[in-house]
Protein backbone atom coordinates (compact mmCIF):
# COMPACT_ATOMS: atom_id res chain seq x y z
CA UNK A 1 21.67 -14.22 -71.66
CA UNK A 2 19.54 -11.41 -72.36
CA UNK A 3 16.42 -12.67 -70.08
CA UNK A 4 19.28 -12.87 -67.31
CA UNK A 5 20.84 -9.66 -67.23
CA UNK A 6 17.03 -8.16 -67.33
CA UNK A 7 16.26 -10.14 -64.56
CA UNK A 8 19.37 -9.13 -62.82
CA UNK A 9 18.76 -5.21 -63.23
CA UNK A 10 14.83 -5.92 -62.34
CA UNK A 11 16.21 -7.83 -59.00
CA UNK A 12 19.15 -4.66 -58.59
CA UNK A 13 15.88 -2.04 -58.64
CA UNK A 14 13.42 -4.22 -56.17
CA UNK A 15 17.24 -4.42 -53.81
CA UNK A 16 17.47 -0.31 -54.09
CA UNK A 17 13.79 0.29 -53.62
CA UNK A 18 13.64 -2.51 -50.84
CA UNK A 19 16.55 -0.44 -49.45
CA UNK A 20 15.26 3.10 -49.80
CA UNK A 21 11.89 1.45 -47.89
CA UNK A 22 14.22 0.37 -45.18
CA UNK A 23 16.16 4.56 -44.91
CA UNK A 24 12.12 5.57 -44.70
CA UNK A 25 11.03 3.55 -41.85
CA UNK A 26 14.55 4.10 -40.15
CA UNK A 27 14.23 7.71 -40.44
CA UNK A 28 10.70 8.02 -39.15
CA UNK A 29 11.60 5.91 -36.23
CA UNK A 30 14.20 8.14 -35.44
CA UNK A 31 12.38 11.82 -36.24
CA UNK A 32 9.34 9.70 -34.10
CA UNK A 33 11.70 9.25 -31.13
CA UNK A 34 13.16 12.57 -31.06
CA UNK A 35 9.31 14.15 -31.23
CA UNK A 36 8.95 12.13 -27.76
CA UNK A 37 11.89 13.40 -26.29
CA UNK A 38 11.07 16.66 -27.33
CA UNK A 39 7.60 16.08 -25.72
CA UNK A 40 9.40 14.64 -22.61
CA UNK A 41 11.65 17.86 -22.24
CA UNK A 42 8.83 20.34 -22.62
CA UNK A 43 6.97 18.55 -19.98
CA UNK A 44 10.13 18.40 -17.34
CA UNK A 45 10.80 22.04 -18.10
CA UNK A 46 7.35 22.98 -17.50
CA UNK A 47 7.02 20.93 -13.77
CA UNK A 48 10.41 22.33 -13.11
CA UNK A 49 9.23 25.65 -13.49
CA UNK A 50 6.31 25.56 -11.88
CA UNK A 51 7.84 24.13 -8.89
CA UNK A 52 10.36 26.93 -8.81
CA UNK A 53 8.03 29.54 -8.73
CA UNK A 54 6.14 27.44 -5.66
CA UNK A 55 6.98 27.25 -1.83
CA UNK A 56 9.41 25.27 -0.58
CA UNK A 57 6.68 22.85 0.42
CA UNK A 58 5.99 22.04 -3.78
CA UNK A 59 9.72 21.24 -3.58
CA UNK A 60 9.32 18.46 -1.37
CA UNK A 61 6.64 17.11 -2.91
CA UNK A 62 8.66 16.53 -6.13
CA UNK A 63 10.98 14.54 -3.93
CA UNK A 64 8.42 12.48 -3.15
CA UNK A 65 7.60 12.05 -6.86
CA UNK A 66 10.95 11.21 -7.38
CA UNK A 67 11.17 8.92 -4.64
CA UNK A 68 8.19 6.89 -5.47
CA UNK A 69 9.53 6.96 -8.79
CA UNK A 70 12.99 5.36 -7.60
CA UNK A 71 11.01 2.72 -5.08
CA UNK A 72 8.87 1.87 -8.36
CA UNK A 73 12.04 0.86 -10.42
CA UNK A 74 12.95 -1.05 -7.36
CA UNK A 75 10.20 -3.43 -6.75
CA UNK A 76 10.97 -6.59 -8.87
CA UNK A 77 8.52 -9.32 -9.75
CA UNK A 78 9.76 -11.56 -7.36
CA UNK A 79 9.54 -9.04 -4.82
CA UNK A 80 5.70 -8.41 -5.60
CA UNK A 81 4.61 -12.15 -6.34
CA UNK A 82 6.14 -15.33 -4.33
CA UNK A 83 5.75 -18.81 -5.53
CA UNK A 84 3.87 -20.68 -2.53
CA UNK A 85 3.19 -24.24 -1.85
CA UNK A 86 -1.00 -24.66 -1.67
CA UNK A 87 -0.50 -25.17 2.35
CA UNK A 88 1.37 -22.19 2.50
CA UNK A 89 -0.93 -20.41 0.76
CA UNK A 90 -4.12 -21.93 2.50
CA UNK A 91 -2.69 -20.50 5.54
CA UNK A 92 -1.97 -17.71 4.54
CA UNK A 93 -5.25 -16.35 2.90
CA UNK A 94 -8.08 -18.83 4.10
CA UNK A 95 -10.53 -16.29 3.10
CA UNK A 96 -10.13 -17.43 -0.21
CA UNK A 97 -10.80 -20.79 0.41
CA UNK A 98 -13.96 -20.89 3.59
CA UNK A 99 -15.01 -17.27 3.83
CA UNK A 100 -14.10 -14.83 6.84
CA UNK A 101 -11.87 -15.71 9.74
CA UNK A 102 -13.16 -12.91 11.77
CA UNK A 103 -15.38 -13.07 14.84
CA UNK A 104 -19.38 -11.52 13.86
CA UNK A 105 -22.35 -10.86 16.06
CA UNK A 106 -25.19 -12.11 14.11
CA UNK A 107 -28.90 -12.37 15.31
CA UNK A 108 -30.46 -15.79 14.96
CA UNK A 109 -33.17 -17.88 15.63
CA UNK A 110 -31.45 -20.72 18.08
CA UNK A 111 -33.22 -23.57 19.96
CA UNK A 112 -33.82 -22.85 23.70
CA UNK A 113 -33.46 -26.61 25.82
CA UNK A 114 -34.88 -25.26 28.96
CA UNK A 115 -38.55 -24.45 26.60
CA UNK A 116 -37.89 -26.25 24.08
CA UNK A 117 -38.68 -23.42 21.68
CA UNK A 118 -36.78 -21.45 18.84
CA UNK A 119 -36.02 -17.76 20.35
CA UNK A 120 -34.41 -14.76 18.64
CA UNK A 121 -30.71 -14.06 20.17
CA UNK A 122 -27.41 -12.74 19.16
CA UNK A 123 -24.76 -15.11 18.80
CA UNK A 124 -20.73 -14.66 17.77
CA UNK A 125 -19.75 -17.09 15.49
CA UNK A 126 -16.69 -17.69 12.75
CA UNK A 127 -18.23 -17.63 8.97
CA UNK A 128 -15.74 -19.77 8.28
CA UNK A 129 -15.67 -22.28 11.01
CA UNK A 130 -19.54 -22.51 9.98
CA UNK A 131 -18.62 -23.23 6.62
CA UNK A 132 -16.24 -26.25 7.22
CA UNK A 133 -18.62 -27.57 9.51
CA UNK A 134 -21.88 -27.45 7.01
CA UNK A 135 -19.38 -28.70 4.68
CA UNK A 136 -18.66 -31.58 6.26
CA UNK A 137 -22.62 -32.42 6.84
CA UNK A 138 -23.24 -31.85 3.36
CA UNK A 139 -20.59 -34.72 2.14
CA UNK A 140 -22.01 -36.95 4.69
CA UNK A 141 -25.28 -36.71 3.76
CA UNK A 142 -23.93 -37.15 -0.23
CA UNK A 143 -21.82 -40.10 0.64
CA UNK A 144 -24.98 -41.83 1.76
CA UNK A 145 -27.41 -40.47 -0.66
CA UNK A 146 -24.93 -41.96 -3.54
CA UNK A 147 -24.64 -45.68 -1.89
């Protein structure tokens, strides 16, 4: 019976000390939170005053803080990333997939048919058409490499 109550006051002093553990971190949390809001004011005080003391320009400028501030808690996941089928996305950013979409000038050595030569010229071409086409070639020449 002894061993029992023993172990009962031993289990009643880990509870209290558990519990004053528990008051410690709480209390911390709390004095750590106020020390950031404290923080927070000091720092809204100070931009306040400095504004007031500027032009009326400064003053519009904080409206545009405030304002990108507002559009910020507006934009949403979805409204920054959309789910897209591979097509869709294809489409969309082929860049990705078979380089640049966009008209160059480029100068080249090209084969002349009236001479019969190779002669330097500039040419316009689409990187990426190129690519698709060269592309194809290469798998050709693969397919009957591999049979």
């Amino acid at each position: 019976m002894k061993k029992n109550l023993n172990l009962t006051k031993k289990t009643q002093k880990k509870r209290k000390q558990d519990s004053d553990t528990e008051e410690d971190e709480d209390s911390f949390s709390e004095s750590l939170s106020e020390s950031f809001s404290e923080i927070n004011n000091k720092k809204e005080a100070k931009s306040k005053g400095k504004s007031n003391g500027k032009s009326k320009g400064k003053v519009k400028d904080n409206d545009k803080e405030k304002t990108k501030e507002n559009s910020k808690e507006t934009n949403t996941v979805e409204s920054i990333y959309q789910k897209k089928t591979q097509i869709e996305h294809i489409l969309l950013r082929p860049d990705t997939y078979i380089g640049s979409v966009d008209k160059i000038e480029e100068k080249m050595w090209v084969l002349d048919d009236t001479n019969q030569t190779f002669v330097s010229k500039t040419i316009s071409y689409v990187p990426g058409l190129y690519k698709i086409f060269d592309e194809i070639l290469v798998n050709a020449i693969d397919n009957i490499q591999s049979k």
